[in-house]
PDB file of N, CA and C in Angstrom:
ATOM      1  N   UNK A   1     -70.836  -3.508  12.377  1.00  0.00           N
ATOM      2  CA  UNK A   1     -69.417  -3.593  12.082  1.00  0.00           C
ATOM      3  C   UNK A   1     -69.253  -4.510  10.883  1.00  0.00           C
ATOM      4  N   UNK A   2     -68.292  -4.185  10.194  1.00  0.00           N
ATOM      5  CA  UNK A   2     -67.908  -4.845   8.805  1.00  0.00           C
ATOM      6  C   UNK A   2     -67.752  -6.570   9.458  1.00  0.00           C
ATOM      7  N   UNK A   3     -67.903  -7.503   8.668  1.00  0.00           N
ATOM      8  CA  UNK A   3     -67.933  -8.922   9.063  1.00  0.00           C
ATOM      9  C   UNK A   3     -66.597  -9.302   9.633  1.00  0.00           C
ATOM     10  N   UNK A   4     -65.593  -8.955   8.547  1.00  0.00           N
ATOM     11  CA  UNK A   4     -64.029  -9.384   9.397  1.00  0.00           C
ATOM     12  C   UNK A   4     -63.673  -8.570  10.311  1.00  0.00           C
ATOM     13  N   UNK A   5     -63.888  -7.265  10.440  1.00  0.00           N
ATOM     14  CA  UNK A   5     -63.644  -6.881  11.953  1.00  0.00           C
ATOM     15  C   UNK A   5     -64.274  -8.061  13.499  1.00  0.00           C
ATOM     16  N   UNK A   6     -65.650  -8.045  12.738  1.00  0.00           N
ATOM     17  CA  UNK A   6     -66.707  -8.334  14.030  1.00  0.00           C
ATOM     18  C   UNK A   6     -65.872  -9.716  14.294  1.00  0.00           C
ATOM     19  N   UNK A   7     -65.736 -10.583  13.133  1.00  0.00           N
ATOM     20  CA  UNK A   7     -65.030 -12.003  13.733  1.00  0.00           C
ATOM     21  C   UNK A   7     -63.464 -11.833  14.450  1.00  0.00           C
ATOM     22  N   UNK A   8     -63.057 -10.637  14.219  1.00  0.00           N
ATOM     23  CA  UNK A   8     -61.742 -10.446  14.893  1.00  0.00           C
ATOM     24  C   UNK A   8     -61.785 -10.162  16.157  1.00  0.00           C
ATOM     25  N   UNK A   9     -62.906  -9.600  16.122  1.00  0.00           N
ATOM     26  CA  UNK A   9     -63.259  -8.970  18.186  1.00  0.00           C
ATOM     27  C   UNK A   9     -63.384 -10.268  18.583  1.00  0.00           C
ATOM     28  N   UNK A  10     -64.488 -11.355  17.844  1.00  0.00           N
ATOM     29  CA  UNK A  10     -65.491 -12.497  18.615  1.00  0.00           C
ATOM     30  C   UNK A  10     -63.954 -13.334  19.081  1.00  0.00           C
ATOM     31  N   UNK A  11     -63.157 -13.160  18.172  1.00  0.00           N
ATOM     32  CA  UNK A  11     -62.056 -14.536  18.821  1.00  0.00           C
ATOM     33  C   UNK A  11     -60.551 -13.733  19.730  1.00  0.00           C
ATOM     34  N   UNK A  12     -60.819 -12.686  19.636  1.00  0.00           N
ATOM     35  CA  UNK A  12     -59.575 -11.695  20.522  1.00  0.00           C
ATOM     36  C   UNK A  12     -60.180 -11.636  21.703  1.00  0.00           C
ATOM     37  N   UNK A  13     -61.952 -11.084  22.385  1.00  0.00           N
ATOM     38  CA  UNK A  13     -62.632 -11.237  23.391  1.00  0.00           C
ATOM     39  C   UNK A  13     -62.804 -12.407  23.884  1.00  0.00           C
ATOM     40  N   UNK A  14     -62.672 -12.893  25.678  1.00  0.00           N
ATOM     41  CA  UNK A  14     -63.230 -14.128  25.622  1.00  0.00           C
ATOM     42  C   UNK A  14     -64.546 -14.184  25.980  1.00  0.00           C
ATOM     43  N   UNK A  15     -65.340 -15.479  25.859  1.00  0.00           N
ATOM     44  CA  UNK A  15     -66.579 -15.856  26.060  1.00  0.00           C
ATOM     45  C   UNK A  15     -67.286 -15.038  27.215  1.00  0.00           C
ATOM     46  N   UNK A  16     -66.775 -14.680  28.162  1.00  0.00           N
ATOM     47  CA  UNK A  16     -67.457 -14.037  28.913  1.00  0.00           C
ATOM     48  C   UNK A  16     -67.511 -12.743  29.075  1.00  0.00           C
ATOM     49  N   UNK A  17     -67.168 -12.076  27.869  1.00  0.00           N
ATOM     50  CA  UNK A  17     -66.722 -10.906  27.730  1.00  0.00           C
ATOM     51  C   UNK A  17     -68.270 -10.675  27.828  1.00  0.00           C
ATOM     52  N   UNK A  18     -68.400  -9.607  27.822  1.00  0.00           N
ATOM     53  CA  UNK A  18     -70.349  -8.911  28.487  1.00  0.00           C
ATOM     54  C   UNK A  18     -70.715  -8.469  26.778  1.00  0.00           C
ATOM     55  N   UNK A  19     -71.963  -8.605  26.578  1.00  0.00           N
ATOM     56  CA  UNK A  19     -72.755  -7.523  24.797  1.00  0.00           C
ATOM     57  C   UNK A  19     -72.211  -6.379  25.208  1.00  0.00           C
ATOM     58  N   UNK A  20     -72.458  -5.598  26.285  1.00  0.00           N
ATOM     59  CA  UNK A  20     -72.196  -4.266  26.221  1.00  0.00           C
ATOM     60  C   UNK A  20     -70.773  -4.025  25.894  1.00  0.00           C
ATOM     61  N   UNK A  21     -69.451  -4.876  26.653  1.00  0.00           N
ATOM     62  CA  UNK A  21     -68.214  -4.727  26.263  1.00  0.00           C
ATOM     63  C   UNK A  21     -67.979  -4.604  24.342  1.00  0.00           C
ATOM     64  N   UNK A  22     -69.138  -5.665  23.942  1.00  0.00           N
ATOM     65  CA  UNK A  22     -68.575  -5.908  22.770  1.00  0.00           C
ATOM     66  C   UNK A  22     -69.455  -4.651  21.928  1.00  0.00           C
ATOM     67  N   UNK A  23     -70.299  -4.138  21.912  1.00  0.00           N
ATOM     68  CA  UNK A  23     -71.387  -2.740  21.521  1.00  0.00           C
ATOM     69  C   UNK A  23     -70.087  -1.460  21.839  1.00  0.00           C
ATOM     70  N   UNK A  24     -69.479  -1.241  23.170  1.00  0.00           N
ATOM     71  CA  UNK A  24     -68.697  -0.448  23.068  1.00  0.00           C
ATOM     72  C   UNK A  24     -67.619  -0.686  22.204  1.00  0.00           C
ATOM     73  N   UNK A  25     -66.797  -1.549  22.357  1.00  0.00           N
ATOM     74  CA  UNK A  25     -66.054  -2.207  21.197  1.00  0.00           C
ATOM     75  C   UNK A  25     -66.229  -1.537  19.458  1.00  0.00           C
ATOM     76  N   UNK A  26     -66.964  -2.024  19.570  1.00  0.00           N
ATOM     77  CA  UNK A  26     -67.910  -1.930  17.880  1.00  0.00           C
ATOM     78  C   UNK A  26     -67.991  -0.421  17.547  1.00  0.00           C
ATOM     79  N   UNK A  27     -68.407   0.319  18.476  1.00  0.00           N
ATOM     80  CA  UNK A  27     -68.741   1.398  18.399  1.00  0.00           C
ATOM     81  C   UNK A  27     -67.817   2.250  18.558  1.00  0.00           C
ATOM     82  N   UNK A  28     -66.843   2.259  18.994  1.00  0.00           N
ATOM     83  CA  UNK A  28     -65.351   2.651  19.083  1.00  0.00           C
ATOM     84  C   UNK A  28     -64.406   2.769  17.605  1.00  0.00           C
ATOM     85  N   UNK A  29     -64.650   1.208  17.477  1.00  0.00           N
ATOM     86  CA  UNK A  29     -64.203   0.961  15.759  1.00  0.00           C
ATOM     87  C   UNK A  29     -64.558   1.641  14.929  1.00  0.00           C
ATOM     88  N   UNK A  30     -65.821   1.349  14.875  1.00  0.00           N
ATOM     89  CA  UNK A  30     -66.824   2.021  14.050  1.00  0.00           C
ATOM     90  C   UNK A  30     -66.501   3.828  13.647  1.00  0.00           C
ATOM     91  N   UNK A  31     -66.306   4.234  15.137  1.00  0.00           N
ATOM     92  CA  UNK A  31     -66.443   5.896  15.130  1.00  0.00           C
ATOM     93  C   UNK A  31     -64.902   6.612  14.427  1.00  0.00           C
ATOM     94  N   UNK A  32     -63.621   5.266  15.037  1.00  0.00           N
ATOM     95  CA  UNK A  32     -62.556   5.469  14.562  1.00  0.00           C
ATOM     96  C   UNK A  32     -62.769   5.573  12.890  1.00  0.00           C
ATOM     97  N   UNK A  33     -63.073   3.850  12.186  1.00  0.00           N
ATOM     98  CA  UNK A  33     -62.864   3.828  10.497  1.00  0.00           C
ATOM     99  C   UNK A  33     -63.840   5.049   9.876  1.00  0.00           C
ATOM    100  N   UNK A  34     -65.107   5.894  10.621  1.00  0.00           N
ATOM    101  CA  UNK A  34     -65.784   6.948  10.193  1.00  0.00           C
ATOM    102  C   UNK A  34     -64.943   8.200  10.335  1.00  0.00           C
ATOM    103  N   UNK A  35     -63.953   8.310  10.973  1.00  0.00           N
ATOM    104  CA  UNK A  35     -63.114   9.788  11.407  1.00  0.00           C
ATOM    105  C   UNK A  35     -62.111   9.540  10.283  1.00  0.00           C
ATOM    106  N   UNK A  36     -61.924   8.457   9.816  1.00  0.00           N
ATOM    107  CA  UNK A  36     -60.506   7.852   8.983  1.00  0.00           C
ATOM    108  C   UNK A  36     -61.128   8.546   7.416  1.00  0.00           C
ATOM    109  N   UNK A  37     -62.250   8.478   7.138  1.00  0.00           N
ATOM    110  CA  UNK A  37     -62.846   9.060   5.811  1.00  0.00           C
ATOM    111  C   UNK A  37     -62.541   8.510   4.798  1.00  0.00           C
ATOM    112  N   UNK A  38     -63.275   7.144   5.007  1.00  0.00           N
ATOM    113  CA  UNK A  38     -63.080   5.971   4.129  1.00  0.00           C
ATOM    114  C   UNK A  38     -63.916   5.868   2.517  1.00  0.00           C
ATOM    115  N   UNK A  39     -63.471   5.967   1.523  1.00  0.00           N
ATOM    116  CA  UNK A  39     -64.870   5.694   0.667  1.00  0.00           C
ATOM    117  C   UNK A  39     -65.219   4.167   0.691  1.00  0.00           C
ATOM    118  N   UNK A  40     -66.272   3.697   0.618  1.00  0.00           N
ATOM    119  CA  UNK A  40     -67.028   2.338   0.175  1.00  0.00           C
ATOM    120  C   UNK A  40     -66.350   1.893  -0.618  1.00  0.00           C
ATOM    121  N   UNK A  41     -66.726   0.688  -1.031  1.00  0.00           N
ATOM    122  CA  UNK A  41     -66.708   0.156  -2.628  1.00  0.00           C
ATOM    123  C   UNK A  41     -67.596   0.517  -3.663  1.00  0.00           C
ATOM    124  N   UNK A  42     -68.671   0.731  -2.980  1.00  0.00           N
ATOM    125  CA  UNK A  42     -69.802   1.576  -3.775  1.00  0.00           C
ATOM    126  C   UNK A  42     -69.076   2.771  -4.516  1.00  0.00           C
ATOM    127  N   UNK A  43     -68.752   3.447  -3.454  1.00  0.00           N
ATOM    128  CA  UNK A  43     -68.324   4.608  -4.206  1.00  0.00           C
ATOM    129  C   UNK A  43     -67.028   4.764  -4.928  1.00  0.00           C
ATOM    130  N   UNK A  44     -66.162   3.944  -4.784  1.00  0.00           N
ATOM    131  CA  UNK A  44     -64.876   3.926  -5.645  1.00  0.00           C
ATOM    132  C   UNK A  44     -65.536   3.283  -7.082  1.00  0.00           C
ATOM    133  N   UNK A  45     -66.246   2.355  -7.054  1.00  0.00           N
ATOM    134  CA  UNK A  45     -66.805   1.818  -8.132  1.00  0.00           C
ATOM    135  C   UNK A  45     -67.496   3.147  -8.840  1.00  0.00           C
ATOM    136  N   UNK A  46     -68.498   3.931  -8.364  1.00  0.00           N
ATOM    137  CA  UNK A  46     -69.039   5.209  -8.924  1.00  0.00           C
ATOM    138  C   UNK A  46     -67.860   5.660  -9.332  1.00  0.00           C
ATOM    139  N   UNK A  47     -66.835   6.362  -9.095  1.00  0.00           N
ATOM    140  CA  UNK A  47     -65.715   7.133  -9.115  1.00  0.00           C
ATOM    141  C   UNK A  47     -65.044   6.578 -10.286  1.00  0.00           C
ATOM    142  N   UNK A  48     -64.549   5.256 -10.500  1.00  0.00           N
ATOM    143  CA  UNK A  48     -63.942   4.627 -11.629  1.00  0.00           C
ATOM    144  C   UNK A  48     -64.700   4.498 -12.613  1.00  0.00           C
ATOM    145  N   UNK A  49     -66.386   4.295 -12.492  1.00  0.00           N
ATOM    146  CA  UNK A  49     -67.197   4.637 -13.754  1.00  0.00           C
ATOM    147  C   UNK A  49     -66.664   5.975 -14.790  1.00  0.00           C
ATOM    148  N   UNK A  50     -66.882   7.001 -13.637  1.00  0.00           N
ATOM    149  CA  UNK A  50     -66.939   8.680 -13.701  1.00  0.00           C
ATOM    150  C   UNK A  50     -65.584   8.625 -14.636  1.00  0.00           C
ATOM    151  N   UNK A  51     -64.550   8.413 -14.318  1.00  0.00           N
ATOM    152  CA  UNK A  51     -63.535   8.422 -14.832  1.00  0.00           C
ATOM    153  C   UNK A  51     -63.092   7.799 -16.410  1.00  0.00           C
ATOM    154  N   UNK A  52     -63.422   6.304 -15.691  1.00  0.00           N
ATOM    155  CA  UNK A  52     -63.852   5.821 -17.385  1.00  0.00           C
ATOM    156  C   UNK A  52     -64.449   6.721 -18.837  1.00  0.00           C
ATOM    157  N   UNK A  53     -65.699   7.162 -18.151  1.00  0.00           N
ATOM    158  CA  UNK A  53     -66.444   7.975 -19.376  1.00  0.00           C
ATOM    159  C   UNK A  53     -65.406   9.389 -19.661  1.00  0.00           C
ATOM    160  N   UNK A  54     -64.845   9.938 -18.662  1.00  0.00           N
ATOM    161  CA  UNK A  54     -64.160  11.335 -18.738  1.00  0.00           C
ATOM    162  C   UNK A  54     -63.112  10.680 -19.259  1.00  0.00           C
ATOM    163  N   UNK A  55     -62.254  10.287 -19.664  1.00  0.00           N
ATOM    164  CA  UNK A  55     -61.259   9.485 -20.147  1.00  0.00           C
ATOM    165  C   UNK A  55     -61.037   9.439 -21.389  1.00  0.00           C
ATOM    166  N   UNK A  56     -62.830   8.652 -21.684  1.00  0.00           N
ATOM    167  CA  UNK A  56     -63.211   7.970 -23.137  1.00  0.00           C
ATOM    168  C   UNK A  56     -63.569   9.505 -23.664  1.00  0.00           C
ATOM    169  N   UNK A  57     -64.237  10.659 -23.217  1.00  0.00           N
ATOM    170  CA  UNK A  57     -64.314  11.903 -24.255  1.00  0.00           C
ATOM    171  C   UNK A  57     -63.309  12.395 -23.990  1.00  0.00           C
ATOM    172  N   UNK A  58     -62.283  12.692 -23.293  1.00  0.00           N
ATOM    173  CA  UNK A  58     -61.172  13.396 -23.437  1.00  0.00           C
ATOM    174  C   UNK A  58     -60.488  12.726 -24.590  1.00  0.00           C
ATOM    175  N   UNK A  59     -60.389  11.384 -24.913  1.00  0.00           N
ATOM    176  CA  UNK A  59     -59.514  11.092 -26.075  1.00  0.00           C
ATOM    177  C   UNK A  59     -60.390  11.164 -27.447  1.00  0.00           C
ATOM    178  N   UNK A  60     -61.340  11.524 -27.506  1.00  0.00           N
ATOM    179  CA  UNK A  60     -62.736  11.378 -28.492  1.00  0.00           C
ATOM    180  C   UNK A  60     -62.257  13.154 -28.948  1.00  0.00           C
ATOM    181  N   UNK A  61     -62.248  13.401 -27.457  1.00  0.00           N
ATOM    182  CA  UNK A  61     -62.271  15.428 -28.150  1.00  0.00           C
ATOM    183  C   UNK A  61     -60.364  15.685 -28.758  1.00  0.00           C
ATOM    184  N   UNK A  62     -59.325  14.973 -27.649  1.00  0.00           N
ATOM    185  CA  UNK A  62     -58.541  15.140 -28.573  1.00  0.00           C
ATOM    186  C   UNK A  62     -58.458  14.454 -29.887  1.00  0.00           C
ATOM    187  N   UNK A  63     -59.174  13.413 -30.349  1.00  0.00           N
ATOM    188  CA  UNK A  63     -58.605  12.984 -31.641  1.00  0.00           C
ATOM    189  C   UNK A  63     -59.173  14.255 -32.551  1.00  0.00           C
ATOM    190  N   UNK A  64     -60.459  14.402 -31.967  1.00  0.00           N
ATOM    191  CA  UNK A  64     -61.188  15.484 -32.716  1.00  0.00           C
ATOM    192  C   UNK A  64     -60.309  16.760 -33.447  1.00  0.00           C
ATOM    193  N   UNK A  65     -59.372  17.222 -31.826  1.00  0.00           N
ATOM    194  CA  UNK A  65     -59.064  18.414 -32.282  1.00  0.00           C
ATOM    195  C   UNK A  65     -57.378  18.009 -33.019  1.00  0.00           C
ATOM    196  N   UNK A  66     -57.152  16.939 -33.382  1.00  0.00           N
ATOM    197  CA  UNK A  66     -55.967  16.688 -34.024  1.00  0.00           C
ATOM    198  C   UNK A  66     -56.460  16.448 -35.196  1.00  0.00           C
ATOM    199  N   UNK A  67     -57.541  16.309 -35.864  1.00  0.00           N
ATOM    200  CA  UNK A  67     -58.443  16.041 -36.849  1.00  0.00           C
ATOM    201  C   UNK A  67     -58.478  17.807 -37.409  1.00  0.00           C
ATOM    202  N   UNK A  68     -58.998  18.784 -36.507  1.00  0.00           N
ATOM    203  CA  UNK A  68     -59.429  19.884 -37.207  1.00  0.00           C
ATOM    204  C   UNK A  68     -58.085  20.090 -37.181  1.00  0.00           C
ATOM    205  N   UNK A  69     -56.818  20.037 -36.434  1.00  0.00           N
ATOM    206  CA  UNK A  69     -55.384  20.403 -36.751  1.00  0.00           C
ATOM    207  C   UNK A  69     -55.080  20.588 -37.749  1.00  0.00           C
ATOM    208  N   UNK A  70     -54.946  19.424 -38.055  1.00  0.00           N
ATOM    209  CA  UNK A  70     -54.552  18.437 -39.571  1.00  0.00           C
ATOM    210  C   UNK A  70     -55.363  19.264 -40.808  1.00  0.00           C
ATOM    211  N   UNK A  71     -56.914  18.968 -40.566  1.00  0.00           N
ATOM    212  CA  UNK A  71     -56.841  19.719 -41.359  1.00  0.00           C
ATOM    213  C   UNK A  71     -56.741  21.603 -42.006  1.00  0.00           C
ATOM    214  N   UNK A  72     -56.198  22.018 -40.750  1.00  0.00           N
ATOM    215  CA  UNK A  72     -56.099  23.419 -40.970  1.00  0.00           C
ATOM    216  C   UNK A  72     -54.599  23.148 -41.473  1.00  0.00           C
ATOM    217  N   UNK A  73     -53.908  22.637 -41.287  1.00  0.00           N
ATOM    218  CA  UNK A  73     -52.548  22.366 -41.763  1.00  0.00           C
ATOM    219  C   UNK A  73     -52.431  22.536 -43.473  1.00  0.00           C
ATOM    220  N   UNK A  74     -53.051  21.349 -43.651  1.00  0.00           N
ATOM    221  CA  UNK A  74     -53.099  21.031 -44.855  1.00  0.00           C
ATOM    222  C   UNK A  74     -54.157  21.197 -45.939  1.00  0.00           C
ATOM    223  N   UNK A  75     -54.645  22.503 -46.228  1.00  0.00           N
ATOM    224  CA  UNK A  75     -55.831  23.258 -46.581  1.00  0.00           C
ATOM    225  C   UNK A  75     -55.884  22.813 -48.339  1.00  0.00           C
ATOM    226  N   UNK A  76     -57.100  22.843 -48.664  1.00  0.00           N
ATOM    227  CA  UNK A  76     -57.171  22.454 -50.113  1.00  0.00           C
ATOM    228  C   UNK A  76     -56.853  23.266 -51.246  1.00  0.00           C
ATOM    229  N   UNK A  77     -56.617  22.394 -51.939  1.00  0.00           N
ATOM    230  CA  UNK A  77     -55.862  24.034 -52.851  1.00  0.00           C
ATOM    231  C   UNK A  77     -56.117  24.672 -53.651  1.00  0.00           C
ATOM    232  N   UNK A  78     -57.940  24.593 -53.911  1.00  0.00           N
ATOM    233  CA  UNK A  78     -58.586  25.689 -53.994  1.00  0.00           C
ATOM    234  C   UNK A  78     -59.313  26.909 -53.248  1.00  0.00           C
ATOM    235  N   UNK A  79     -58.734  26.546 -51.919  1.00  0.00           N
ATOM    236  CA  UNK A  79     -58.838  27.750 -50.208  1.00  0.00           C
ATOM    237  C   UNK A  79     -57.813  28.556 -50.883  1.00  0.00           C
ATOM    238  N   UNK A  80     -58.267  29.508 -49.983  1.00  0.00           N
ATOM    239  CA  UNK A  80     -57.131  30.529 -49.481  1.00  0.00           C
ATOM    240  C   UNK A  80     -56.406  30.607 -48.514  1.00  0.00           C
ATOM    241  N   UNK A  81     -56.279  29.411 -47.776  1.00  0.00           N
ATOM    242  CA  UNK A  81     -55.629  29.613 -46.361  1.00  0.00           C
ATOM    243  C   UNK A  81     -54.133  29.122 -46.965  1.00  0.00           C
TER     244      UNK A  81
END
């Protein structure tokens, strides 16, 4: 169990509460925050990487294509366009 849960059982249970009370406990929690479909920090951290980089070429490809815009706009004036 995550650390601040586990210290929340240790002082809500009293002392003579039985291991097994507190194993079912745990394991209860446990099965609940796993049904809840939690991501980590691990993985939000992966996820905000991912994003970062998709971000940084999406504005890389639009400057790009405001670049070839521009210059189809404004063609030289020895073209034919």
């Amino acid at each position: 169990m995550n650390e601040p849960l586990s210290s929340i059982l240790d002082r809500l249970l009293p002392p003579e509460a039985g291991e097994e009370l507190r194993r079912n406990i745990d394991a209860a929690i446990q099965g609940y925050l796993e049904r809840m479909n939690l991501a980590t920090r691990e993985q939000l951290e992966i996820q905000e990487k991912v994003l970062r980089r998709t971000r940084e070429r999406l504005e890389k490809l639009e400057k790009r294509l405001r670049e070839l815009e521009d210059s189809e706009s404004d063609p030289d004036p020895g073209t034919d366009h």
